[in-house]
C-alpha atoms as a PDB file:
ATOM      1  CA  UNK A   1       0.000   0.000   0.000  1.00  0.00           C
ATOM      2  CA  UNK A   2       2.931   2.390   1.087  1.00  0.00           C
ATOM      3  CA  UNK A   3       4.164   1.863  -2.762  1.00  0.00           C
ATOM      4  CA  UNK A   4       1.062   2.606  -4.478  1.00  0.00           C
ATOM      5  CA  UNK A   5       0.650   5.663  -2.412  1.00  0.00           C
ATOM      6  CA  UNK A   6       3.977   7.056  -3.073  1.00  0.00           C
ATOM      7  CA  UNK A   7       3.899   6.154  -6.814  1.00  0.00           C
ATOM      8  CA  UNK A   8       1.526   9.082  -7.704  1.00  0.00           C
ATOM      9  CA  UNK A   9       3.490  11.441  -5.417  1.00  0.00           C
ATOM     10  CA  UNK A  10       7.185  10.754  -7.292  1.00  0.00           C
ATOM     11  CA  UNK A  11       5.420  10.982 -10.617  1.00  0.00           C
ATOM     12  CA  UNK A  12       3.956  14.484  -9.322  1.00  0.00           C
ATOM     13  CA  UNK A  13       7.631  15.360  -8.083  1.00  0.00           C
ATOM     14  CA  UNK A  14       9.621  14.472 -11.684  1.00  0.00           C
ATOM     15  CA  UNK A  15       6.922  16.346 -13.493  1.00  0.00           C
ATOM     16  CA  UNK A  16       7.150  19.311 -11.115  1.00  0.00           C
ATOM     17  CA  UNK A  17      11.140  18.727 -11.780  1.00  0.00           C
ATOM     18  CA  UNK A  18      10.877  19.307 -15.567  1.00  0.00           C
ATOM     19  CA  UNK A  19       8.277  21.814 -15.523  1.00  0.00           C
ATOM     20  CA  UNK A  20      10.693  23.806 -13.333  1.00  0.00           C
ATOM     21  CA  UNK A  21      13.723  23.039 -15.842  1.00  0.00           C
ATOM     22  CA  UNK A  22      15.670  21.226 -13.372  1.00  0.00           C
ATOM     23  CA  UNK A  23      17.864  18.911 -15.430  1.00  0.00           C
ATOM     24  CA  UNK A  24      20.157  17.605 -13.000  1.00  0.00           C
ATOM     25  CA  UNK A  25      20.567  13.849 -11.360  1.00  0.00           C
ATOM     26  CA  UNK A  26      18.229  14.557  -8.672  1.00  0.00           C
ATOM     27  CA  UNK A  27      15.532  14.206 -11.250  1.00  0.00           C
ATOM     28  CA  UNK A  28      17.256  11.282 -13.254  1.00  0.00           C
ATOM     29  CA  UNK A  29      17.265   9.650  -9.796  1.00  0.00           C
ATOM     30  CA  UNK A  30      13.482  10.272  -9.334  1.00  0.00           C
ATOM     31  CA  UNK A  31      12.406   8.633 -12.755  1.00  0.00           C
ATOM     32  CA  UNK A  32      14.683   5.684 -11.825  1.00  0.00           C
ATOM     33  CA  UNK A  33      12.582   4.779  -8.910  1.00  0.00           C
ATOM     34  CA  UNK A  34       9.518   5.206 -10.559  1.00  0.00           C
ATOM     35  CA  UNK A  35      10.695   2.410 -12.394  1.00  0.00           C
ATOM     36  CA  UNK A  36      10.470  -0.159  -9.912  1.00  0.00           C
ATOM     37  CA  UNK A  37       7.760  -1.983 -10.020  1.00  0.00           C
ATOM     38  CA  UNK A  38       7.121  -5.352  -9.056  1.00  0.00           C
ATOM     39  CA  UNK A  39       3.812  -5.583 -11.227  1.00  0.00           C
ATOM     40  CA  UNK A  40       4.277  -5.373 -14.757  1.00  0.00           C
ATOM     41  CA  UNK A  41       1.946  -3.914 -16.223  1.00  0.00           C
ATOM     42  CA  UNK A  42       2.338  -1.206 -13.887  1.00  0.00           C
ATOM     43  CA  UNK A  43       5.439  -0.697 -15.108  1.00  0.00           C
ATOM     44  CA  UNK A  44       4.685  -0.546 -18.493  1.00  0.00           C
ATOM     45  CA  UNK A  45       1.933   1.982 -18.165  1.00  0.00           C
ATOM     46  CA  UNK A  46       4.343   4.120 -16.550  1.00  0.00           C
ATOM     47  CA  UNK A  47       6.606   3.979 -18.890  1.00  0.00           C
ATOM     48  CA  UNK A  48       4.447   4.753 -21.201  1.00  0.00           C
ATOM     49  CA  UNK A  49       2.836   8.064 -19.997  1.00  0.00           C
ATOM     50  CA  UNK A  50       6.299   8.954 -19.139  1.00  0.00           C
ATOM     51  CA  UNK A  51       7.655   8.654 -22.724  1.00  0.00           C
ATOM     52  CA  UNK A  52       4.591  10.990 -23.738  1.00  0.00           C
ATOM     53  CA  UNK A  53       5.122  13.180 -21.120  1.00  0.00           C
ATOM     54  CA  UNK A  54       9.180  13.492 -21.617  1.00  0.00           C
ATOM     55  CA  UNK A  55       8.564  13.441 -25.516  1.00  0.00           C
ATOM     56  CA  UNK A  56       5.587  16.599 -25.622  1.00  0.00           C
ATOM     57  CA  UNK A  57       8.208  18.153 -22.773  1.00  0.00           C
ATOM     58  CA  UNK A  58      11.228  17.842 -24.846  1.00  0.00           C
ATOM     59  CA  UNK A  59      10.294  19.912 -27.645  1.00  0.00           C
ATOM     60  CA  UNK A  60       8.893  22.778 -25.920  1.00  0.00           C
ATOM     61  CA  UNK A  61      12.375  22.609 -24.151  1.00  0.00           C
ATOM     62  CA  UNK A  62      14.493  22.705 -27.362  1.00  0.00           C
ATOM     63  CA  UNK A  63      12.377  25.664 -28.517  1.00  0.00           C
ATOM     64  CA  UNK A  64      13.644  27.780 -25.222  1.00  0.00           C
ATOM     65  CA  UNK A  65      17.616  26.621 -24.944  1.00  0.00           C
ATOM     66  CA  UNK A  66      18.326  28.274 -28.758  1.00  0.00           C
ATOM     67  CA  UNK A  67      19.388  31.164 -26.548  1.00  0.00           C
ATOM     68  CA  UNK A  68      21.604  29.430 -24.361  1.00  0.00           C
ATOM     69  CA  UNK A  69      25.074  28.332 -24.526  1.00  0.00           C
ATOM     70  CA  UNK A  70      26.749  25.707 -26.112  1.00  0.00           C
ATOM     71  CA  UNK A  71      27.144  23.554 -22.909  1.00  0.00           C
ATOM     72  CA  UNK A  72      24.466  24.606 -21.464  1.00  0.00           C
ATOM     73  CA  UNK A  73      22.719  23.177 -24.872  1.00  0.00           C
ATOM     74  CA  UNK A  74      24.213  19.749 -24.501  1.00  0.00           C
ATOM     75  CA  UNK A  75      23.938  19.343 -20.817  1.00  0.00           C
ATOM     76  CA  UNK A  76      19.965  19.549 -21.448  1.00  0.00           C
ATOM     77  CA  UNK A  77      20.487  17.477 -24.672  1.00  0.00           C
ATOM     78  CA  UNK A  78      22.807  15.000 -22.791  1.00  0.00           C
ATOM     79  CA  UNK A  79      19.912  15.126 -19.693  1.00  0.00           C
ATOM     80  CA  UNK A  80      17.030  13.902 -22.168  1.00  0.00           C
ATOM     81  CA  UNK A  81      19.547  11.126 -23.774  1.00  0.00           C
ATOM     82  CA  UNK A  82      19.666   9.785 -19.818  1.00  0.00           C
ATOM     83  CA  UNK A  83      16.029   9.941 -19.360  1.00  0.00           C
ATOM     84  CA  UNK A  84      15.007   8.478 -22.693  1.00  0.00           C
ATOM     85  CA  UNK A  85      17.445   5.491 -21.870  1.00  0.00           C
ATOM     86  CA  UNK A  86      16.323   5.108 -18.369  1.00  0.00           C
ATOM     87  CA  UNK A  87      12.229   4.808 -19.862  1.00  0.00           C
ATOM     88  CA  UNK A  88      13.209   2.283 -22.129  1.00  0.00           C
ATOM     89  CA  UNK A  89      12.471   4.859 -25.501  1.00  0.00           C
ATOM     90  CA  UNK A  90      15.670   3.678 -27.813  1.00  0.00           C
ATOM     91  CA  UNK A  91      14.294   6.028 -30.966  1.00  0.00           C
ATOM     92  CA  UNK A  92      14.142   8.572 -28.897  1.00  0.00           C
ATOM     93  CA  UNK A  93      17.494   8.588 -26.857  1.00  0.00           C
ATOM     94  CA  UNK A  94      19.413   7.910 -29.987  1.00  0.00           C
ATOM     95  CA  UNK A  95      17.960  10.814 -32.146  1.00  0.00           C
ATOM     96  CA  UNK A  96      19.044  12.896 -29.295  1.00  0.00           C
ATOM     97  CA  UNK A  97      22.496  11.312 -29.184  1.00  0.00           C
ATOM     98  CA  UNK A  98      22.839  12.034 -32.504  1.00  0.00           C
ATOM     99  CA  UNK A  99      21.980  15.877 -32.214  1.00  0.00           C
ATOM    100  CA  UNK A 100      24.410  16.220 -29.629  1.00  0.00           C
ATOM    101  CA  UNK A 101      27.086  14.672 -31.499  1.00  0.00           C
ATOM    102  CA  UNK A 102      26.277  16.525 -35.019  1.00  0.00           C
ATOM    103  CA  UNK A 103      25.851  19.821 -32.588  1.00  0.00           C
ATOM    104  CA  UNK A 104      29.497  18.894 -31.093  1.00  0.00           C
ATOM    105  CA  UNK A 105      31.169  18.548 -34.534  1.00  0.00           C
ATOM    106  CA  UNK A 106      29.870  21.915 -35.555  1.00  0.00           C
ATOM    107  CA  UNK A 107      31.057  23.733 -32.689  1.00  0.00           C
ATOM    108  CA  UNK A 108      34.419  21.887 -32.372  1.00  0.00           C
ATOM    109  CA  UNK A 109      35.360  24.030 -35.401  1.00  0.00           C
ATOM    110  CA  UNK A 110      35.313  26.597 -33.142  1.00  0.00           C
ATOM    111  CA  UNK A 111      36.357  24.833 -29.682  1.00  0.00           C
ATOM    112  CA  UNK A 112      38.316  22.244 -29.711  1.00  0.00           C
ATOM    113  CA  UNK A 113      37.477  20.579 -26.702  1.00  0.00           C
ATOM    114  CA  UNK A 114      33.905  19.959 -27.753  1.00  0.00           C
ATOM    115  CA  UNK A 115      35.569  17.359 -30.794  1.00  0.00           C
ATOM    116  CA  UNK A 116      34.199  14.191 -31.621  1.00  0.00           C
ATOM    117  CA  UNK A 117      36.683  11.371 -31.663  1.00  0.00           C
ATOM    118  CA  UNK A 118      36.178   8.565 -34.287  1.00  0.00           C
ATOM    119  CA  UNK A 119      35.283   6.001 -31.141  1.00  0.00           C
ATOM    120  CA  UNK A 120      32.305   7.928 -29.817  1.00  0.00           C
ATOM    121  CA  UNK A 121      31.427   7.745 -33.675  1.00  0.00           C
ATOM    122  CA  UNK A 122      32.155   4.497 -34.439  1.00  0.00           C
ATOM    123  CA  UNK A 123      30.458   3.231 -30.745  1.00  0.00           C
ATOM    124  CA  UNK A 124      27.464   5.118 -31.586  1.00  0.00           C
ATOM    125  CA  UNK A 125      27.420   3.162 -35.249  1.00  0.00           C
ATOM    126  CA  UNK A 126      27.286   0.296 -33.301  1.00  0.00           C
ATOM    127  CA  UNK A 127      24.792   1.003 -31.448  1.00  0.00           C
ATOM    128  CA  UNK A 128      22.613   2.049 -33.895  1.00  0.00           C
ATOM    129  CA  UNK A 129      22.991  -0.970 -36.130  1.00  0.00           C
ATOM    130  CA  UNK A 130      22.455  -3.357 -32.892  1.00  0.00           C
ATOM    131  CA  UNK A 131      18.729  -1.456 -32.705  1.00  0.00           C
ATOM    132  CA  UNK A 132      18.003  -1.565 -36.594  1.00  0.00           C
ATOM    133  CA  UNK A 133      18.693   1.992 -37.364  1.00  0.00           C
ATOM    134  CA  UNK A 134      20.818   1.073 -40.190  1.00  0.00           C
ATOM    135  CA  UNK A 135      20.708   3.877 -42.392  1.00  0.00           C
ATOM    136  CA  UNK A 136      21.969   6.314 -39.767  1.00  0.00           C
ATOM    137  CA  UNK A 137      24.752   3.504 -38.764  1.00  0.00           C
ATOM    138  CA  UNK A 138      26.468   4.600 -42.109  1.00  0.00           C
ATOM    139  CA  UNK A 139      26.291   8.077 -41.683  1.00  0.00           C
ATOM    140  CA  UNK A 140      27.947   7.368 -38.265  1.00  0.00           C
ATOM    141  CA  UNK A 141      30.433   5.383 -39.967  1.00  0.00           C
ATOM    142  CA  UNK A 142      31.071   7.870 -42.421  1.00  0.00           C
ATOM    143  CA  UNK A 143      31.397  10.183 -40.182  1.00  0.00           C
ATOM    144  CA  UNK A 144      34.023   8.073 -38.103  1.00  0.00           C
ATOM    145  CA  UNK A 145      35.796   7.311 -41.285  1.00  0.00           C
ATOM    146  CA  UNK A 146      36.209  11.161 -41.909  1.00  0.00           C
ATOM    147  CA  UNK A 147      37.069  11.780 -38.739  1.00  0.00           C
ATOM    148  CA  UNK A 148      39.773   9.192 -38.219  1.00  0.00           C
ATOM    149  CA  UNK A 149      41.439  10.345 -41.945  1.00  0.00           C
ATOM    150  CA  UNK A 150      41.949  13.606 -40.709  1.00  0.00           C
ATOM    151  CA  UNK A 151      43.673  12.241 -37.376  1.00  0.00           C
ATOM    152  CA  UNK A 152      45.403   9.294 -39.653  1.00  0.00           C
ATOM    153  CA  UNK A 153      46.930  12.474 -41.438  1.00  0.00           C
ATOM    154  CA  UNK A 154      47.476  14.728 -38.304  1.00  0.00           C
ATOM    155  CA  UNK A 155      49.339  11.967 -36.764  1.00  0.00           C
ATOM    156  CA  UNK A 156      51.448  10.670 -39.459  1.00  0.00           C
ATOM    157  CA  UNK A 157      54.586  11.711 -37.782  1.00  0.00           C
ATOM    158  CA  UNK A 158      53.902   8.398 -36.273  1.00  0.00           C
ATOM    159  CA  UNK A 159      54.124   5.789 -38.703  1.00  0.00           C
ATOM    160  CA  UNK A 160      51.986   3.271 -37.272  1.00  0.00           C
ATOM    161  CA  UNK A 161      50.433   2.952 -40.644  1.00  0.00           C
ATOM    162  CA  UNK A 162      49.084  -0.766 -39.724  1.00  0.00           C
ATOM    163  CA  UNK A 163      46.696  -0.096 -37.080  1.00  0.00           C
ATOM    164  CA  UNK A 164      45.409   2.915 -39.003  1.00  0.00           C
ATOM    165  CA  UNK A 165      44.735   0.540 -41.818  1.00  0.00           C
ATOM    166  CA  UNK A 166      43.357  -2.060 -39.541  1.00  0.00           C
ATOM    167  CA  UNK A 167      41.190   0.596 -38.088  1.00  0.00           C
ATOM    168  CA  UNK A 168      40.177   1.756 -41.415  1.00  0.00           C
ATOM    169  CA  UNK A 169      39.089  -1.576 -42.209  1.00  0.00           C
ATOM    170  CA  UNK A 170      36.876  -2.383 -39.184  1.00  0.00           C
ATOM    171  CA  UNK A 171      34.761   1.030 -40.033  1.00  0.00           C
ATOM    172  CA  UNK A 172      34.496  -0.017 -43.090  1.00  0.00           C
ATOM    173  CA  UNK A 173      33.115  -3.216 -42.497  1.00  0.00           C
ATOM    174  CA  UNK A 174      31.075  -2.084 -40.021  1.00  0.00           C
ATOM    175  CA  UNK A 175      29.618   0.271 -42.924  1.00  0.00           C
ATOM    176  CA  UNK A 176      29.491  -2.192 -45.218  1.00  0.00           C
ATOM    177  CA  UNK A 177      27.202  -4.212 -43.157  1.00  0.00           C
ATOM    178  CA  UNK A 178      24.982  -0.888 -42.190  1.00  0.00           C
ATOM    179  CA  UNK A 179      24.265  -0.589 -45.715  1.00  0.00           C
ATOM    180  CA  UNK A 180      23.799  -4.532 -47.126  1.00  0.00           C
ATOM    181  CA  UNK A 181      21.382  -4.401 -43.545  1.00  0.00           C
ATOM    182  CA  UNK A 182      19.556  -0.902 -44.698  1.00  0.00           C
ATOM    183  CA  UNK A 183      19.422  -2.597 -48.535  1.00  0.00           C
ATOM    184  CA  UNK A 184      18.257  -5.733 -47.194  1.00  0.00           C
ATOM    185  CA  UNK A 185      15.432  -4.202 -45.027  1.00  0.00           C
ATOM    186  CA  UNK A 186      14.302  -2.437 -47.978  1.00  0.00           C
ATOM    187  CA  UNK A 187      14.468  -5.409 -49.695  1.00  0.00           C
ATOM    188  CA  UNK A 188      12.109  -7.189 -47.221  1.00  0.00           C
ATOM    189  CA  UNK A 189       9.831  -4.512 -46.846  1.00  0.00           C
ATOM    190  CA  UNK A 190       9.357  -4.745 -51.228  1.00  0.00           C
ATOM    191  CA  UNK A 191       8.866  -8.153 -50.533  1.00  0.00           C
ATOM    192  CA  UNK A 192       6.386  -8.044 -47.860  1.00  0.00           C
ATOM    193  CA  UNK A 193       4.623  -5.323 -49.673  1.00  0.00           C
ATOM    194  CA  UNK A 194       4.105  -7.594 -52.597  1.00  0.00           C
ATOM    195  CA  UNK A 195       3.361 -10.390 -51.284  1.00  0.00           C
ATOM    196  CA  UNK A 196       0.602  -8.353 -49.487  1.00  0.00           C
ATOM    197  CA  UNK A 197      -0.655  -6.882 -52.584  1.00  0.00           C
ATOM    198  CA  UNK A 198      -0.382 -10.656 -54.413  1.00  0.00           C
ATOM    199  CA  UNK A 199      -2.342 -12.427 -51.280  1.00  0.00           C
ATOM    200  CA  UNK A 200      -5.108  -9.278 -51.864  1.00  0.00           C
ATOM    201  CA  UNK A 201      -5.362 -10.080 -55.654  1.00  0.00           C
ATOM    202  CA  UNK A 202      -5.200 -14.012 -54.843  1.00  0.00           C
ATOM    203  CA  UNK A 203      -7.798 -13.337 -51.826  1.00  0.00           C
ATOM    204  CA  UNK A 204      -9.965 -10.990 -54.967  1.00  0.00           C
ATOM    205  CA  UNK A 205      -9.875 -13.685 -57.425  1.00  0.00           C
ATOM    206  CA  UNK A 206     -10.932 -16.285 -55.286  1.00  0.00           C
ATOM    207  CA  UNK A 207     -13.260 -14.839 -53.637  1.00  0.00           C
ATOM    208  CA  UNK A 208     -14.777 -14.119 -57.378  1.00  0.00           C
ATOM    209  CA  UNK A 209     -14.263 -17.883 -58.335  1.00  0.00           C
ATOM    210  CA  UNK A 210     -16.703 -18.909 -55.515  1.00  0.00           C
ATOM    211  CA  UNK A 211     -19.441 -16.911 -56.427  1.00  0.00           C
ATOM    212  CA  UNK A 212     -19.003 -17.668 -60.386  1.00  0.00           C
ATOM    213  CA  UNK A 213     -18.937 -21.313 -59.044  1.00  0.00           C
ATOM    214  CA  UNK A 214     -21.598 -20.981 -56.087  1.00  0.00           C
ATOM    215  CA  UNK A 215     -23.566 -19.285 -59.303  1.00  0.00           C
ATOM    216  CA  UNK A 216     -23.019 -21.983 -61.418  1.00  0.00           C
ATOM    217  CA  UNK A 217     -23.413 -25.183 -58.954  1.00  0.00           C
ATOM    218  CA  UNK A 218     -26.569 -23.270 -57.794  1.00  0.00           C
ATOM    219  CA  UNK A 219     -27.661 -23.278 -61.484  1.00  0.00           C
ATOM    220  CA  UNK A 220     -26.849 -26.724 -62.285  1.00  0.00           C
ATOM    221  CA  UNK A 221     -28.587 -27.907 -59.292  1.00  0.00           C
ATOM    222  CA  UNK A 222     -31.806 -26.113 -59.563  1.00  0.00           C
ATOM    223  CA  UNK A 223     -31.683 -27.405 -63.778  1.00  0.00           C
ATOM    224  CA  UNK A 224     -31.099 -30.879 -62.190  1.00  0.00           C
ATOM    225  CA  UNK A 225     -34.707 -30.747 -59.610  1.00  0.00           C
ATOM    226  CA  UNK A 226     -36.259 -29.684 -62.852  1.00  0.00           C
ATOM    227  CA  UNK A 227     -35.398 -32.260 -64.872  1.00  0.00           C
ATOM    228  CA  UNK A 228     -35.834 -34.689 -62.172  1.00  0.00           C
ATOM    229  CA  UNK A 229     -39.170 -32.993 -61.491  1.00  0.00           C
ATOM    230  CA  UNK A 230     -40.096 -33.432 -64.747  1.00  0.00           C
ATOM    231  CA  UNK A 231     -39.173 -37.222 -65.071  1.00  0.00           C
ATOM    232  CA  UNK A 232     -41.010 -37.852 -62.294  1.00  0.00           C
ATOM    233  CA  UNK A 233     -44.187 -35.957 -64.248  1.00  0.00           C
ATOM    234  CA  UNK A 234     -43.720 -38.099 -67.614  1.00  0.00           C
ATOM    235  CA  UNK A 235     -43.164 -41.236 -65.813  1.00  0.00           C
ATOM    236  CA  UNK A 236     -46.843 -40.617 -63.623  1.00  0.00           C
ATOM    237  CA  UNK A 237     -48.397 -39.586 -66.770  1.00  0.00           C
ATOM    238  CA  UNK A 238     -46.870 -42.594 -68.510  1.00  0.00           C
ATOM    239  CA  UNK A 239     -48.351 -44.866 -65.181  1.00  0.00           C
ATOM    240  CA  UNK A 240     -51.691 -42.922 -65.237  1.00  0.00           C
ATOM    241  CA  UNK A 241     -52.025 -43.554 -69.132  1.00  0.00           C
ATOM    242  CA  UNK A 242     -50.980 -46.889 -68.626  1.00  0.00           C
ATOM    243  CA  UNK A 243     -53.590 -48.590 -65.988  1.00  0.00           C
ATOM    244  CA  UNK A 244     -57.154 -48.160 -68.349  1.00  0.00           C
ATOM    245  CA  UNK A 245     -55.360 -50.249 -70.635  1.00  0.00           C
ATOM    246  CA  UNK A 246     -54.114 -52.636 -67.317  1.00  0.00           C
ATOM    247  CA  UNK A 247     -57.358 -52.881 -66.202  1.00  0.00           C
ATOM    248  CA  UNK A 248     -58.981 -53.764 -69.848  1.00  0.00           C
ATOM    249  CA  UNK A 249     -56.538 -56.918 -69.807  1.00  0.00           C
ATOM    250  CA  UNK A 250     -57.586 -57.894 -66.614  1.00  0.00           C
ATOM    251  CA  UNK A 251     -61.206 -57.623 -67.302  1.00  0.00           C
ATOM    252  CA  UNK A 252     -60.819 -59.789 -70.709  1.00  0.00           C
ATOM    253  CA  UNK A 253     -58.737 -62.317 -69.120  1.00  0.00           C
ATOM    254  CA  UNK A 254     -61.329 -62.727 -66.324  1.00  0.00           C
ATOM    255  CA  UNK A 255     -64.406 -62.882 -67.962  1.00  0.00           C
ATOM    256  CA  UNK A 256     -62.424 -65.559 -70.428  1.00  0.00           C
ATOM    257  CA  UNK A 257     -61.814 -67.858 -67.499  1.00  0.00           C
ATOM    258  CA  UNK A 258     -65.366 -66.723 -66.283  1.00  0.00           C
ATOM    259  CA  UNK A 259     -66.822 -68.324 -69.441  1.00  0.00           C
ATOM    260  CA  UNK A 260     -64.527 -71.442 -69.720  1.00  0.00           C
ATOM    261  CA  UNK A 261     -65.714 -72.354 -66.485  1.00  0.00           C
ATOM    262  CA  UNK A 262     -69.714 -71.397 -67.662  1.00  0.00           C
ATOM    263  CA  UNK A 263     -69.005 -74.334 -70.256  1.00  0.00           C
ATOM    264  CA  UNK A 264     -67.678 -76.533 -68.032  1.00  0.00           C
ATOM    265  CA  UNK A 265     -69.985 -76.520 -66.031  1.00  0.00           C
ATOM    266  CA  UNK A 266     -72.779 -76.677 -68.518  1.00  0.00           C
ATOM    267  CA  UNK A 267     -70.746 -79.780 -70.035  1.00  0.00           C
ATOM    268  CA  UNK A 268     -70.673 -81.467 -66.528  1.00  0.00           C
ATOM    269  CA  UNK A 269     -74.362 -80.848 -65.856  1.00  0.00           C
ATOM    270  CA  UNK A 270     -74.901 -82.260 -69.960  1.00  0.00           C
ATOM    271  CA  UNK A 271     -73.344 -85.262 -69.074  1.00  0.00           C
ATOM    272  CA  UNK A 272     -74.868 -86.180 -65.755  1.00  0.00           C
ATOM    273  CA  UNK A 273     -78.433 -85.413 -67.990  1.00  0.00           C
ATOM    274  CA  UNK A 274     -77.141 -88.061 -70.294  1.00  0.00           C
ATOM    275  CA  UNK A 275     -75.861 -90.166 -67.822  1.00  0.00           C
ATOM    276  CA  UNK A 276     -79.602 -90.407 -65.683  1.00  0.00           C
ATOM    277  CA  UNK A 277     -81.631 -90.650 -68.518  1.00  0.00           C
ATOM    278  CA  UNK A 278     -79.085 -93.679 -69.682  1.00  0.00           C
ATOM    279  CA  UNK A 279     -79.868 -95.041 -66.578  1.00  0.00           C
ATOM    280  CA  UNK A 280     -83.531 -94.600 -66.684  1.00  0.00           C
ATOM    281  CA  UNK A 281     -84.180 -96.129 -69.989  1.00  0.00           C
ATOM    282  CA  UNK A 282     -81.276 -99.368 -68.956  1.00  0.00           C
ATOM    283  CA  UNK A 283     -83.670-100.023 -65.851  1.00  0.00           C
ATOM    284  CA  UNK A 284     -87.019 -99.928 -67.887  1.00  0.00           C
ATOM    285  CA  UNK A 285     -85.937-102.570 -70.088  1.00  0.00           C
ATOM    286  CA  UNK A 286     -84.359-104.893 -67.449  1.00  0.00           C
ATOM    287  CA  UNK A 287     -88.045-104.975 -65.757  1.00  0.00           C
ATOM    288  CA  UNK A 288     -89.906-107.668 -66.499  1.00  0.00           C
END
């Protein structure tokens, strides 16, 4: 409980901290311990309001140091670096690196002690092609490569023209894989992109093949009840046209056996006539 009351009281205290422009470690050491969170997603939802917060803050800010001086400049610039970093905002904190170097390189012209070494160059290359900023990477590196010619040729006094070579080569290399990187990222991102667009036209014209075919099966289907509709029809009609003539047969073919057995009958009942008047006439002339 004693944490989730003082949580809204330390965010009130770093935002009171930048509204006042106080850029020092006192506040750096505030946003650290706002960052402790056992919970998660706490933690990530204060992260997040504090990257809006810092980001909205940090350009307002900008707007009001173009009168100050050069140090004064990159103590702020080197301030919001710190704070980016500590919140977990990479883009940020390495844009703002990379103003403060660029800034430093113009003004070393004029003071020397504000110079940017090849290392802080080459380190910052490094970093930026670790985090997928590759296209920046090789304007590091060309800037480290620039930079470490005109020290190669400063110190050549020296002689140690093997480790300047060996030097030369590792920014180099390190270029060389900022830009294959950079090339191959815009490689994949052609690729993705059409084979986005190809699964949209596949998606189209299949999506157009099932309803020509749900059209056409639907067709072919109702045709088929039809003509099974109508088979059915011709083959009643046929039945129904059929059983007069059926029952005609039958009728003939009874009253045939009907009158067959009429004459049988009247044969039978002939012959038992014959037979009893036989019999009669045979007993009248056996009388004496």
């Amino acid at each position: 409980m004693a944490g989730e009351t003082e949580t809204p009281h330390q965010i009130s205290l770093f935002r009171s901290q930048i509204t006042t422009r106080r850029f020092n470690d006192e506040s750096l050491q505030i946003l650290e311990s706002l960052l402790v969170f056992k919970d998660v997603k706490s933690q990530a939802e204060t992260r997040s309001d504090l990257k809006q917060f810092l980001r909205f803050e940090s350009l307002s800010i900008f707007q009001e140091i173009k009168y100050k001086t050069v140090y004064q400049k990159l103590s702020i610039l080197q301030f919001f670096v710190r704070a980016f970093a500590l919140i977990g905002d990479t883009e940020s904190c390495l844009a703002l690196k990379y103003e403060a170097l660029l800034f430093r390189d113009v003004k070393s012209t004029s003071d020397q002690s504000l110079h940017v070494s090849y290392l802080e160059w080459l380190n910052f290359a490094q970093n930026l092609l670790d985090q997928g900023f590759y296209s920046i990477a090789t304007q590091a590196c060309e800037k480290a490569l620039a930079c470490f010619q005109k020290k190669d040729v400063a110190d050549a006094k020296t002689g140690d023209f093997i480790e300047n070579a060996r030097v030369i080569e590792d920014i180099k290399r390190l270029k060389d894989r900022a830009m294959k990187s950079a090339a191959s990222g815009s490689i994949q991102a052609q690729a993705a992109e059409y084979l986005k667009r190809k699964i949209v036209e596949k998606t189209r014209i299949s999506s157009s093949f099932r309803t020509e075919t749900k059209s056409a099966a639907s067709t072919l289907f109702r045709n088929g009840i039809k003509k099974r509709h109508a088979r059915e029809l011709r083959k009643h009609q046929n039945k129904e046209n059929a059983l007069p003539f059926h029952s005609i047969k039958r009728t003939s073919s009874v009253c045939r056996r009907e009158r067959l057995l009429f004459w049988r009958l009247l044969r039978a009942l002939c012959q038992r006539v014959s037979l009893a008047k036989r019999d009669s006439f045979m007993n009248t002339c056996i009388k004496p």
